[in-house]
PDB file of N, CA and C in Angstrom:
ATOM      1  N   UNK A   1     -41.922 -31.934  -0.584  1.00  0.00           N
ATOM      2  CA  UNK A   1     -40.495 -32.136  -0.725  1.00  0.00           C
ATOM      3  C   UNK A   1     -39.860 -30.898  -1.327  1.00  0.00           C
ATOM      4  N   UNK A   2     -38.798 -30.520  -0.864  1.00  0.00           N
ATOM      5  CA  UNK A   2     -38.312 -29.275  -1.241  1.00  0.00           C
ATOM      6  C   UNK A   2     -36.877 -29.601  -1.289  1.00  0.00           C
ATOM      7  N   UNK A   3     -36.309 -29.099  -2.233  1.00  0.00           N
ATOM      8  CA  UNK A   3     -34.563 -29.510  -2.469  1.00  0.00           C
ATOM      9  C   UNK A   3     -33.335 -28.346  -1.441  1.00  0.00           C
ATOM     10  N   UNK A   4     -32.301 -28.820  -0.975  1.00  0.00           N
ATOM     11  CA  UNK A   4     -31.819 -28.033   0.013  1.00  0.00           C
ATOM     12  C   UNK A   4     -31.312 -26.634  -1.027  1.00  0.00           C
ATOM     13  N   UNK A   5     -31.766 -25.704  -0.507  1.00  0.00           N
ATOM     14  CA  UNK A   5     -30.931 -24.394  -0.549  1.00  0.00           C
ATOM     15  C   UNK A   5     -29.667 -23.738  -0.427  1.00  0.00           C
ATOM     16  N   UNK A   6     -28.468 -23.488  -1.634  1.00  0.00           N
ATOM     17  CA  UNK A   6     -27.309 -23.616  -1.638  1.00  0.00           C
ATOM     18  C   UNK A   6     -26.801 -22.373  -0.991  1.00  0.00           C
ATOM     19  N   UNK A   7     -26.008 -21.942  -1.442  1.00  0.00           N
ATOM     20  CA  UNK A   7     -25.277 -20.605  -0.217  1.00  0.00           C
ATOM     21  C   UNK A   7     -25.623 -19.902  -1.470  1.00  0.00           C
ATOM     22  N   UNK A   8     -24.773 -20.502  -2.870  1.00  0.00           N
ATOM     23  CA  UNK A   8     -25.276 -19.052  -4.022  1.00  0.00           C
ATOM     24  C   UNK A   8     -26.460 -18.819  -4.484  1.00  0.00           C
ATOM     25  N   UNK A   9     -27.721 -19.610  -3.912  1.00  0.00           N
ATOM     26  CA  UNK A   9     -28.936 -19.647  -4.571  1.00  0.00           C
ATOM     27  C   UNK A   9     -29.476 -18.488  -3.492  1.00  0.00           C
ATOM     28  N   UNK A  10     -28.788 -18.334  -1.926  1.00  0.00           N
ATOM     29  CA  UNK A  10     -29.756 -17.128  -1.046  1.00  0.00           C
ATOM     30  C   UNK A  10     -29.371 -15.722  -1.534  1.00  0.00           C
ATOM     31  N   UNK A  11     -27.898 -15.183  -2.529  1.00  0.00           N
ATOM     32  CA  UNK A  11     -27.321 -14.217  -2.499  1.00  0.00           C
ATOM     33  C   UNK A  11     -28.314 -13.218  -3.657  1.00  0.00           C
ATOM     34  N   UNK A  12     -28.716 -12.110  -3.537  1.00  0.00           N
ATOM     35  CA  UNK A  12     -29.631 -11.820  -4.397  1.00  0.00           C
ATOM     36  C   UNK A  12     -29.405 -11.528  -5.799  1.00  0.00           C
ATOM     37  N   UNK A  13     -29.532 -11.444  -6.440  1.00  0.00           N
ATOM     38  CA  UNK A  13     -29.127 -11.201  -7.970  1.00  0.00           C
ATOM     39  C   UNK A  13     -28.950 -10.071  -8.752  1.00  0.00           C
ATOM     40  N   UNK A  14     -27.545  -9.622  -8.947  1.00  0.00           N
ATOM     41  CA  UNK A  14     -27.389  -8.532  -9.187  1.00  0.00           C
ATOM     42  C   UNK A  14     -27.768  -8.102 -10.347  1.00  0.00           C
ATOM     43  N   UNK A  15     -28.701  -7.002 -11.237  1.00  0.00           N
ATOM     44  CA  UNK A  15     -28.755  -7.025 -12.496  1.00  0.00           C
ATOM     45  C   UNK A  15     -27.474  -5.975 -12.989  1.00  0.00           C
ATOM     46  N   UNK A  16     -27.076  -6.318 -14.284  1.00  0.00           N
ATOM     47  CA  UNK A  16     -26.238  -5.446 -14.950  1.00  0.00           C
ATOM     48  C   UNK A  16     -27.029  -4.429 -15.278  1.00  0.00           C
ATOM     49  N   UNK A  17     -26.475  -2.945 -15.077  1.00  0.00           N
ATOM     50  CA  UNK A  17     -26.636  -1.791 -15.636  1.00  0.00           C
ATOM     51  C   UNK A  17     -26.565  -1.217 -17.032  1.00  0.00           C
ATOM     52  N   UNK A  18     -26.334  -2.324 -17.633  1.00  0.00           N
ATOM     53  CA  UNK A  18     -25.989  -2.448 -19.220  1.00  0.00           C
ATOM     54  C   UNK A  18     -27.455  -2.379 -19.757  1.00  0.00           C
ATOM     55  N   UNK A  19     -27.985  -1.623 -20.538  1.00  0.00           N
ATOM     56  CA  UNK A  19     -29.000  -2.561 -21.509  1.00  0.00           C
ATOM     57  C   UNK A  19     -29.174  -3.531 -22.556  1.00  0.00           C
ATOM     58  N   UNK A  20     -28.134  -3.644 -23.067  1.00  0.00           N
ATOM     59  CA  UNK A  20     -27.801  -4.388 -23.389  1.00  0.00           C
ATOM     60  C   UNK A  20     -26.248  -5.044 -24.011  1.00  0.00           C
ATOM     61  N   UNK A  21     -26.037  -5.764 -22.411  1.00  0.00           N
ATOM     62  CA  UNK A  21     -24.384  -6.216 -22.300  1.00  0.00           C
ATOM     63  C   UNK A  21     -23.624  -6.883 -23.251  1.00  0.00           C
ATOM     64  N   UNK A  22     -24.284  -7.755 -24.320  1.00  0.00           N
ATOM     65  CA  UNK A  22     -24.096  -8.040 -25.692  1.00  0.00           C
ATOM     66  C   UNK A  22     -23.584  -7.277 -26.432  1.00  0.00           C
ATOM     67  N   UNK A  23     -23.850  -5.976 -26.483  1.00  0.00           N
ATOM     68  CA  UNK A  23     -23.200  -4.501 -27.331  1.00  0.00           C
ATOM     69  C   UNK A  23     -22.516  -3.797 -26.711  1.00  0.00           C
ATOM     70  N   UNK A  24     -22.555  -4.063 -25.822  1.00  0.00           N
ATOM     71  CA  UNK A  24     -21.652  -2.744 -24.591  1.00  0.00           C
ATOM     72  C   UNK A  24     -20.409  -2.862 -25.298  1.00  0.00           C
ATOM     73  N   UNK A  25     -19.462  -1.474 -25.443  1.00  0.00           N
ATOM     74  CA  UNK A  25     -18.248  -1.282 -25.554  1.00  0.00           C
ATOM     75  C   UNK A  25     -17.292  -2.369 -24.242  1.00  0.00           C
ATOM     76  N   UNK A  26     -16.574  -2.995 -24.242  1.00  0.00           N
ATOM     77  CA  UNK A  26     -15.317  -3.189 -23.269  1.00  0.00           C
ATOM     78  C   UNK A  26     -15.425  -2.635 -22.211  1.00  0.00           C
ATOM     79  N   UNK A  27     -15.064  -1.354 -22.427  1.00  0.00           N
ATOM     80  CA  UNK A  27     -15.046  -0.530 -21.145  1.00  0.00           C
ATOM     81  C   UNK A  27     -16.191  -0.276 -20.391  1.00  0.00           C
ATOM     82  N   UNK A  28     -17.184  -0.150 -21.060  1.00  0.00           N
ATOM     83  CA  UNK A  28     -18.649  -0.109 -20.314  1.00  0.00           C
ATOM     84  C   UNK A  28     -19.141  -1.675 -19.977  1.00  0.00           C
ATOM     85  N   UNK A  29     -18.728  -2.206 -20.110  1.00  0.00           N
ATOM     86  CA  UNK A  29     -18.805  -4.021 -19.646  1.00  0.00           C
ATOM     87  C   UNK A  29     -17.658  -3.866 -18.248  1.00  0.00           C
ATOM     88  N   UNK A  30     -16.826  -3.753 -18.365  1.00  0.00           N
ATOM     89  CA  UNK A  30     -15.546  -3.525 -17.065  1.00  0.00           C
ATOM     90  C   UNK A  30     -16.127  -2.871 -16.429  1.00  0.00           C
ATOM     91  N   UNK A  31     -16.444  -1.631 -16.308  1.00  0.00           N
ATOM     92  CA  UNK A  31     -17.324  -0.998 -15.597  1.00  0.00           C
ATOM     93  C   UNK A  31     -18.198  -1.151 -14.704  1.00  0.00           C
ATOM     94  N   UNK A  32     -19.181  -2.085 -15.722  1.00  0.00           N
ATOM     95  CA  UNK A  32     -20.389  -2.405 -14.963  1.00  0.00           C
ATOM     96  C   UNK A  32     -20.239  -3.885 -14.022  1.00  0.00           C
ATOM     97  N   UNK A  33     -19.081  -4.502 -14.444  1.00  0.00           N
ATOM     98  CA  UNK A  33     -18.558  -6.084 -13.663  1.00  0.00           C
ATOM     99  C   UNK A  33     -18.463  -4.989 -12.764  1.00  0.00           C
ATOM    100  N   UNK A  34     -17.368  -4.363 -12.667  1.00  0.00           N
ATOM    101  CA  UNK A  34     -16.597  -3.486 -11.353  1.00  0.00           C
ATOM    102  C   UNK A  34     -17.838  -2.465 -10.341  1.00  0.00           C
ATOM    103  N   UNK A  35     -18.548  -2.416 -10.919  1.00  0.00           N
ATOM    104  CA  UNK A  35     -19.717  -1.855  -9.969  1.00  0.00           C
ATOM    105  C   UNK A  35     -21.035  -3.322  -9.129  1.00  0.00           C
ATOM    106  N   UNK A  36     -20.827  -4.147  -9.751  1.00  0.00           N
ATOM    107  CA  UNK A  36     -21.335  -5.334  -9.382  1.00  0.00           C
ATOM    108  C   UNK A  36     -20.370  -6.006  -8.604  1.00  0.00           C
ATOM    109  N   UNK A  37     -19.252  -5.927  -8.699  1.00  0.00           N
ATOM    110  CA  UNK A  37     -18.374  -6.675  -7.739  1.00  0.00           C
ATOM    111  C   UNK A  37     -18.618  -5.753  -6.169  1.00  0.00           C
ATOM    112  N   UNK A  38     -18.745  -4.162  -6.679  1.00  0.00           N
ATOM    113  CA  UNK A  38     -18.058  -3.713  -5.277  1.00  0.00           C
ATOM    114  C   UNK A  38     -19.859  -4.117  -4.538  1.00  0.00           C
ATOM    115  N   UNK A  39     -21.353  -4.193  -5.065  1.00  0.00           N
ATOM    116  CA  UNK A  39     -21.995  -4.658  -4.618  1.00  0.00           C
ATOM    117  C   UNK A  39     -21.836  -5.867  -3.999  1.00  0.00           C
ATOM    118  N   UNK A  40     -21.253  -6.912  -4.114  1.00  0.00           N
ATOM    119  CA  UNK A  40     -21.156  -7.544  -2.982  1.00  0.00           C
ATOM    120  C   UNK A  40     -20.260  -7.507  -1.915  1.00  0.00           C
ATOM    121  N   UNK A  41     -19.725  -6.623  -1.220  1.00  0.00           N
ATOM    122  CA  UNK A  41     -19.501  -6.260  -0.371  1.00  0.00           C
ATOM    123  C   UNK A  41     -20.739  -5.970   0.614  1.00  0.00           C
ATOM    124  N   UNK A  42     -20.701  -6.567   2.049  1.00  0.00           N
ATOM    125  CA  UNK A  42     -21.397  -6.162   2.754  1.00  0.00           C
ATOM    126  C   UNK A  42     -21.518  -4.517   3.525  1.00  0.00           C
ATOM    127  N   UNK A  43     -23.447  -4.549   3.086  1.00  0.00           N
ATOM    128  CA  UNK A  43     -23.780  -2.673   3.135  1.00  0.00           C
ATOM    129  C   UNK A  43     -23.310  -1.841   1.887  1.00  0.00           C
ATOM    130  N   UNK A  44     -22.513  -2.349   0.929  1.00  0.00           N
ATOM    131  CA  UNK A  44     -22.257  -1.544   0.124  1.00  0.00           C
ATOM    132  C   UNK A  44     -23.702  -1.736  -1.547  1.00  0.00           C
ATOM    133  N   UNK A  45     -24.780  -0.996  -1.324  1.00  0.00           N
ATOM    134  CA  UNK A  45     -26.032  -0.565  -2.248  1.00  0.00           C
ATOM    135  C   UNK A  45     -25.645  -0.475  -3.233  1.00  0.00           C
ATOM    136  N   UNK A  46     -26.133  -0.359  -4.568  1.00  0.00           N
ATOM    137  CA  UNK A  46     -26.295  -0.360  -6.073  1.00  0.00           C
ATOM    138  C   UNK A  46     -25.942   1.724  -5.716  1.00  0.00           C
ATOM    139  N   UNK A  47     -26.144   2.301  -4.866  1.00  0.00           N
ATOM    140  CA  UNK A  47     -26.509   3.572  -4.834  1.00  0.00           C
ATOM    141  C   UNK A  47     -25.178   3.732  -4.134  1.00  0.00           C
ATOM    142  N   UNK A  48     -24.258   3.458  -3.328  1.00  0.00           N
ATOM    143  CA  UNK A  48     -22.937   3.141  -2.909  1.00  0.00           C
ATOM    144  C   UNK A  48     -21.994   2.911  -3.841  1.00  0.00           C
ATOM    145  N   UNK A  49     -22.039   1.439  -4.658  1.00  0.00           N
ATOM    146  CA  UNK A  49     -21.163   1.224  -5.196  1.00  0.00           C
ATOM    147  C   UNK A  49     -20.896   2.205  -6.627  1.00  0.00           C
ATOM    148  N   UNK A  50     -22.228   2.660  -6.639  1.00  0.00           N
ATOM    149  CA  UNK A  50     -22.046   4.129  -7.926  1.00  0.00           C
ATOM    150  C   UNK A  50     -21.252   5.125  -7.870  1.00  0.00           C
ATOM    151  N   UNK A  51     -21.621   5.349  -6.363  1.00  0.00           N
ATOM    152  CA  UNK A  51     -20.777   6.501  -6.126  1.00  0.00           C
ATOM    153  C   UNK A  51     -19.261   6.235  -6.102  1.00  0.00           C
ATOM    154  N   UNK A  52     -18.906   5.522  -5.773  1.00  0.00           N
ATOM    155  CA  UNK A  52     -17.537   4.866  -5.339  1.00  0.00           C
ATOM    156  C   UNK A  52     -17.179   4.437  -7.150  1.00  0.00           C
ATOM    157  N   UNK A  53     -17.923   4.575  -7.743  1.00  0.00           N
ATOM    158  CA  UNK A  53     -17.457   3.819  -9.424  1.00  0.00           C
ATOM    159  C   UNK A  53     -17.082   5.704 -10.153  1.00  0.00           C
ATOM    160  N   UNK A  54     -17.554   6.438  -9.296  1.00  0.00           N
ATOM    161  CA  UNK A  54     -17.776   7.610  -9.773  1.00  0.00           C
ATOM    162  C   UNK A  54     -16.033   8.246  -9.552  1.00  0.00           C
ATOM    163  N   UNK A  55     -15.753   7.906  -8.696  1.00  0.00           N
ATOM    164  CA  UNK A  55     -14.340   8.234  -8.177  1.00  0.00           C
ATOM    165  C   UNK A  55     -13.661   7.355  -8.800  1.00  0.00           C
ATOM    166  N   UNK A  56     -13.572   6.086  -8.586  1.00  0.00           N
ATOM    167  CA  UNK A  56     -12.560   4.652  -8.802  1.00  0.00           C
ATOM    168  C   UNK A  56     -13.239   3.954  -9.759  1.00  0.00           C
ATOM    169  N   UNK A  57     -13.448   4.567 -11.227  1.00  0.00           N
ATOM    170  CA  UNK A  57     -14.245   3.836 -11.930  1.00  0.00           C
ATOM    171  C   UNK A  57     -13.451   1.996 -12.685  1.00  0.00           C
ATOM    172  N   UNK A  58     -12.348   2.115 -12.109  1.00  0.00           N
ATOM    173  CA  UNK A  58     -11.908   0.670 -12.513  1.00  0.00           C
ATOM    174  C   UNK A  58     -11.423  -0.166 -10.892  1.00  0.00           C
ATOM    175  N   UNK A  59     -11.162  -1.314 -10.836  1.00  0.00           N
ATOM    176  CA  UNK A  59     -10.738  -1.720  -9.728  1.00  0.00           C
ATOM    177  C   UNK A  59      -9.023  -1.292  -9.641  1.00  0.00           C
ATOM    178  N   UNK A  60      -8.318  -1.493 -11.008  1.00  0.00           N
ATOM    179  CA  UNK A  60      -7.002  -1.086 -11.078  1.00  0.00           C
ATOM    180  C   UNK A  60      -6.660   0.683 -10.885  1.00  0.00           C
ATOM    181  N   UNK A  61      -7.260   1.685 -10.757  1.00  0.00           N
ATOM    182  CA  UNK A  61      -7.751   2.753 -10.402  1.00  0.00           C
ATOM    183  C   UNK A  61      -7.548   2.632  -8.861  1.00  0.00           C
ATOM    184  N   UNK A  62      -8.480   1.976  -8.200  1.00  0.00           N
ATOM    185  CA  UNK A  62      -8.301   1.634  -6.632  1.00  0.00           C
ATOM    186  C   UNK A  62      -7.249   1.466  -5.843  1.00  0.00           C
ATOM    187  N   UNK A  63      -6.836   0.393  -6.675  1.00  0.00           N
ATOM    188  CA  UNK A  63      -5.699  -0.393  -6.327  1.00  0.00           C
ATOM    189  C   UNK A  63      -4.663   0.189  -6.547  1.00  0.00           C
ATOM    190  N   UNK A  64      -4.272   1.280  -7.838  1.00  0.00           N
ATOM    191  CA  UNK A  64      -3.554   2.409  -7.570  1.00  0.00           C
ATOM    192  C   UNK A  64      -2.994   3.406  -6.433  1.00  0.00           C
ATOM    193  N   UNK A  65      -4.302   3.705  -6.114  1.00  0.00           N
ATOM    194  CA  UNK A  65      -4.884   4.691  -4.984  1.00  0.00           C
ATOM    195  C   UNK A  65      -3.998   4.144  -4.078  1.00  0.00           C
ATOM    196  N   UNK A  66      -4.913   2.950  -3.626  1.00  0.00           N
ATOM    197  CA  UNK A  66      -3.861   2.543  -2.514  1.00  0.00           C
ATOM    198  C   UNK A  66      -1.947   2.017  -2.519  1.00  0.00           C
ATOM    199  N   UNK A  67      -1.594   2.273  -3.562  1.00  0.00           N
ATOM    200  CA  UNK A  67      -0.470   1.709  -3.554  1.00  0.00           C
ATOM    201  C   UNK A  67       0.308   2.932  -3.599  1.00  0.00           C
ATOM    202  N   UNK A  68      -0.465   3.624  -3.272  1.00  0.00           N
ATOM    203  CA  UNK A  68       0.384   5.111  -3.517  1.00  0.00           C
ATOM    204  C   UNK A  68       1.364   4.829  -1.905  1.00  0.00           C
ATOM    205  N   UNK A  69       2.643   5.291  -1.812  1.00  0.00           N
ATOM    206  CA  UNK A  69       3.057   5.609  -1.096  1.00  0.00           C
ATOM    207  C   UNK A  69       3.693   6.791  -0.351  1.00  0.00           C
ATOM    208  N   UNK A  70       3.410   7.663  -0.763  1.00  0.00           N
ATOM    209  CA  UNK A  70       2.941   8.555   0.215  1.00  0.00           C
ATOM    210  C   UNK A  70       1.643   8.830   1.251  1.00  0.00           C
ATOM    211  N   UNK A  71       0.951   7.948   0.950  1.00  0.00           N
ATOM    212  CA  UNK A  71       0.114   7.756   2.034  1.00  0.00           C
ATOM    213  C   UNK A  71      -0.010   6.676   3.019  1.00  0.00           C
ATOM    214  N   UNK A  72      -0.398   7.017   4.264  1.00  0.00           N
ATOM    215  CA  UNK A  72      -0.298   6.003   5.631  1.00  0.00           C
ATOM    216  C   UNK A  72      -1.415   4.927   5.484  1.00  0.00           C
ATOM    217  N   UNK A  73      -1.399   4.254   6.205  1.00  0.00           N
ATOM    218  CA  UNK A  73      -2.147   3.111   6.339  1.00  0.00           C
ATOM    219  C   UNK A  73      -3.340   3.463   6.696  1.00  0.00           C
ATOM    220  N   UNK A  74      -3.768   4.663   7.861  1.00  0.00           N
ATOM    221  CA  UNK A  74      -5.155   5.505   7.611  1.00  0.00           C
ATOM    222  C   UNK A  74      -5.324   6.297   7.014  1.00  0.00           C
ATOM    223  N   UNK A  75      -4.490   6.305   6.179  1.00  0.00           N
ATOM    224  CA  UNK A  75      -5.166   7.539   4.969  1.00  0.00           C
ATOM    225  C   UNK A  75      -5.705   6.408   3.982  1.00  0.00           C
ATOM    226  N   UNK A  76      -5.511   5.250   3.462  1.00  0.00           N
ATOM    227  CA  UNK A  76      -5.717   4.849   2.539  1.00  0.00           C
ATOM    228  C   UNK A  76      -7.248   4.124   3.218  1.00  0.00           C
ATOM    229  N   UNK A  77      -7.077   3.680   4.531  1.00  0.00           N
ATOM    230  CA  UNK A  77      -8.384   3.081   5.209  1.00  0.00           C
ATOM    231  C   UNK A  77      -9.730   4.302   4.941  1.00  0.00           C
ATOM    232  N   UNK A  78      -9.187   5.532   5.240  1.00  0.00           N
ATOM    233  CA  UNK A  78      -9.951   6.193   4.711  1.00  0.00           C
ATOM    234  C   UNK A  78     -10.701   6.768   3.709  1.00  0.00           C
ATOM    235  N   UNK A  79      -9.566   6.397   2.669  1.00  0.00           N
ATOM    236  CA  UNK A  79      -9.944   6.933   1.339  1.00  0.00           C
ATOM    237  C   UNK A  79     -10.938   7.323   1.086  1.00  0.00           C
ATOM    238  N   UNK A  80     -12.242   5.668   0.689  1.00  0.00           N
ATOM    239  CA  UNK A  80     -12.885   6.276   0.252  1.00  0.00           C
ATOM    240  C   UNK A  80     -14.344   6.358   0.378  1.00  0.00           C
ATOM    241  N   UNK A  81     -14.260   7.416   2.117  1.00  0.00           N
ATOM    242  CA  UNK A  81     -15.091   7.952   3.267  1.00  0.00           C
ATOM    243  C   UNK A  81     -15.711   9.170   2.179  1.00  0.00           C
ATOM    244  N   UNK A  82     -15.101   9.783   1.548  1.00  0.00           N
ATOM    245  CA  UNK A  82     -15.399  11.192   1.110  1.00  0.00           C
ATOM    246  C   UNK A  82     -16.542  10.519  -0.142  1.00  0.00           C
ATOM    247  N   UNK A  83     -16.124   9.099  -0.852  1.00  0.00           N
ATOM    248  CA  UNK A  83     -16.901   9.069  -2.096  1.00  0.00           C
ATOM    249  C   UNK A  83     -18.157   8.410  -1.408  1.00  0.00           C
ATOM    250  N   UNK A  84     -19.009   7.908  -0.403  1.00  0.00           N
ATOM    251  CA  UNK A  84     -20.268   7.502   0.282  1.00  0.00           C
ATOM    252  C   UNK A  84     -20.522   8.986   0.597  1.00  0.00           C
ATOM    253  N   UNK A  85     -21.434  10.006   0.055  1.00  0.00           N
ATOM    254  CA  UNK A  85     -22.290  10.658   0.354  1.00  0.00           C
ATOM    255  C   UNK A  85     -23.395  10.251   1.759  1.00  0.00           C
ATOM    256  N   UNK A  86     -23.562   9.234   1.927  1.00  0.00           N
ATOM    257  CA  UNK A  86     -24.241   9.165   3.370  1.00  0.00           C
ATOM    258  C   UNK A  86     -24.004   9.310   4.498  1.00  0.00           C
ATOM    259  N   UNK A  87     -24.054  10.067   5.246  1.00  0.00           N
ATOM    260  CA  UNK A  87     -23.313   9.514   6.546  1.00  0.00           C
ATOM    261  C   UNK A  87     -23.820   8.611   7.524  1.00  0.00           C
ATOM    262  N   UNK A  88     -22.747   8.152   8.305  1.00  0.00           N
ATOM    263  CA  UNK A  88     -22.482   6.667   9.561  1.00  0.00           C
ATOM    264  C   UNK A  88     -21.719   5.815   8.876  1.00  0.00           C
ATOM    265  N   UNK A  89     -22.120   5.571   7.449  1.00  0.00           N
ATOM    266  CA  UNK A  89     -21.050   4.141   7.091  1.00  0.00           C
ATOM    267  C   UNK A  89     -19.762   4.764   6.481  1.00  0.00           C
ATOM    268  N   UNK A  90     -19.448   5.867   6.335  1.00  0.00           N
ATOM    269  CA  UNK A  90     -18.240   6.241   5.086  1.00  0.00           C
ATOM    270  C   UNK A  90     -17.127   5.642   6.034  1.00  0.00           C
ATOM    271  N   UNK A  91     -16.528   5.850   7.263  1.00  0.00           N
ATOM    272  CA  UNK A  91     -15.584   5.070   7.436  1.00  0.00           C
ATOM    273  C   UNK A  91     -15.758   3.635   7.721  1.00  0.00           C
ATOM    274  N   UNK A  92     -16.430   2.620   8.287  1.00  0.00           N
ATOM    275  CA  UNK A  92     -16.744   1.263   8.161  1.00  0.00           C
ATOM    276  C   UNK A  92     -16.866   0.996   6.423  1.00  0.00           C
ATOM    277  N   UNK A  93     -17.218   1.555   5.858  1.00  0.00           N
ATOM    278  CA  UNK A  93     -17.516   0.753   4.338  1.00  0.00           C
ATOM    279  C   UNK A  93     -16.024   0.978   3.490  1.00  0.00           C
ATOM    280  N   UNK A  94     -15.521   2.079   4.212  1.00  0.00           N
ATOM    281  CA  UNK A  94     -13.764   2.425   3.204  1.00  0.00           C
ATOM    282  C   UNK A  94     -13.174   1.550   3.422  1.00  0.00           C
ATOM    283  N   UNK A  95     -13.069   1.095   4.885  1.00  0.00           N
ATOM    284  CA  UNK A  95     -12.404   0.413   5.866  1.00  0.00           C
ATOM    285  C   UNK A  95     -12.742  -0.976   4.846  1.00  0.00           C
ATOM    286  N   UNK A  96     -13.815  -1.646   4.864  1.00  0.00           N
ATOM    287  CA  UNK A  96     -14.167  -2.850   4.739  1.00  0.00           C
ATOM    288  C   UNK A  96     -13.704  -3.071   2.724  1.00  0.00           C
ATOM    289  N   UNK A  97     -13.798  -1.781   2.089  1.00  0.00           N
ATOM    290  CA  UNK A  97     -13.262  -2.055   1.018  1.00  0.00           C
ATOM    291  C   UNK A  97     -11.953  -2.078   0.616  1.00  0.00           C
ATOM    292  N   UNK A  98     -11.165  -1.546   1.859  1.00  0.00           N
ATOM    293  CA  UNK A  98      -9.286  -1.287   2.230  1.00  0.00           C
ATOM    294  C   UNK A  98      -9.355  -2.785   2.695  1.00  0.00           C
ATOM    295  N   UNK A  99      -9.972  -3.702   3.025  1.00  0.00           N
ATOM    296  CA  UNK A  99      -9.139  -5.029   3.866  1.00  0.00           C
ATOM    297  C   UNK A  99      -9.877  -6.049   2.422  1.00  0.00           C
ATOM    298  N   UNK A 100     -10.017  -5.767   1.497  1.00  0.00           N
ATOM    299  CA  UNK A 100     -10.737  -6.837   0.411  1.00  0.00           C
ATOM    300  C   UNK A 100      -9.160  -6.425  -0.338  1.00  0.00           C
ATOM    301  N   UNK A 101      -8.883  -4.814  -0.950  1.00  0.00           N
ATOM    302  CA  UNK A 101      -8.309  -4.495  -1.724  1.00  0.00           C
ATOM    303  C   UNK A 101      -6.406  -4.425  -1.030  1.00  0.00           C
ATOM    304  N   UNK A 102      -6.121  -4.681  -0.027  1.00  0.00           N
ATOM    305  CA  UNK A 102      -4.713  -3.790   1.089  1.00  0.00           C
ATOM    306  C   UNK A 102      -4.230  -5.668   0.005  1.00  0.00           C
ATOM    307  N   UNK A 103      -2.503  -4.949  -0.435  1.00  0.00           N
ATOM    308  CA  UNK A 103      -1.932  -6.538  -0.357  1.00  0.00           C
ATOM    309  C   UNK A 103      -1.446  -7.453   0.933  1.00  0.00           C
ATOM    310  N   UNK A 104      -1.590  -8.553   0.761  1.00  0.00           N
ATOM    311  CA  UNK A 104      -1.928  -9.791   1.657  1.00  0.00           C
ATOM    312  C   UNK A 104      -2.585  -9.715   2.601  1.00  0.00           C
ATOM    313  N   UNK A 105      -3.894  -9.762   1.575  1.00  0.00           N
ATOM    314  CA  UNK A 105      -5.243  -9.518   2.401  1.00  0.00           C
ATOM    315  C   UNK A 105      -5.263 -11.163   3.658  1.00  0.00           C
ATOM    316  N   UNK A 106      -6.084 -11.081   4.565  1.00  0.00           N
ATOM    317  CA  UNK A 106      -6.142 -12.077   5.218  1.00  0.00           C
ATOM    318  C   UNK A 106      -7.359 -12.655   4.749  1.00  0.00           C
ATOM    319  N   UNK A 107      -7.783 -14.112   4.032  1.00  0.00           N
ATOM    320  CA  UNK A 107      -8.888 -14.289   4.215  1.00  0.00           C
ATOM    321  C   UNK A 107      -9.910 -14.620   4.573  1.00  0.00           C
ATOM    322  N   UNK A 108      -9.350 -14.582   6.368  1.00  0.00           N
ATOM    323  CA  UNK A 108     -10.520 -14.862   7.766  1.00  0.00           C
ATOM    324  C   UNK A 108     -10.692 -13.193   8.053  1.00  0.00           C
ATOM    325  N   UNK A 109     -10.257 -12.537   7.803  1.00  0.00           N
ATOM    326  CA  UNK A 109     -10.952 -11.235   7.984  1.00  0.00           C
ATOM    327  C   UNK A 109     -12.071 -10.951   7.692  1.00  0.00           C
ATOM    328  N   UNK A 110     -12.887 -10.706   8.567  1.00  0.00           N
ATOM    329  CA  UNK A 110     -14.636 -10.390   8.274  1.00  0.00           C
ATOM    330  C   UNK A 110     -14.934  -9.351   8.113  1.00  0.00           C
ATOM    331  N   UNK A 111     -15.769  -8.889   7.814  1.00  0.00           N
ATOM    332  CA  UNK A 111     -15.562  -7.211   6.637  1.00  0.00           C
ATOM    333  C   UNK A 111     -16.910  -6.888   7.705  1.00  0.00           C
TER     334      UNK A 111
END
């Protein structure tokens, strides 16, 4: 007999980068939520979302970015192509973090 398997029990478990999150300053707690959030995004790695924390180290930082207006709707899709050091995903993963973060996001949009 085995008990059914929930949707949040398959998602893998992110560890905090903290050593210990109990003492962490504020800001190094925000931080490390905000680098664990952008991990769940699909394709976006512990080695991804670093880099991208390296540029946009807060989510309100981001969300800045994009609210800038002087920039177009593919400039901001693009953004942030330059902070993924890998290449193939930098525009699919900017893209997919522009339709989580763009206001009135849709939320049947599949990333």
């Amino acid at each position: 007999y085995k008990q059914p398997v929930t949707e949040l029990e398959c998602i893998k478990k992110i560890k905090s980068g903290l050593d210990n999150p109990a003492n962490a300053i504020p800001l190094d707690r925000a931080r490390d939520t905000w680098l664990r959030q952008l991990q769940m995004i699909p394709k976006v790695s512990e080695k991804r979302a670093f880099q991208l924390v390296q540029s946009y180290p807060t989510p309100r930082s981001l969300w800045e970015a994009y609210q800038d207006p002087s920039r177009t709707v593919e400039e901001k899709k693009a953004l942030l192509a330059q902070s993924f050091c890998e290449k193939g995903y930098q525009r699919s993963l900017s893209e997919s973090v522009y339709k989580l973060m763009k206001p009135f996001a849709n939320p049947n949009d599949l990333l």
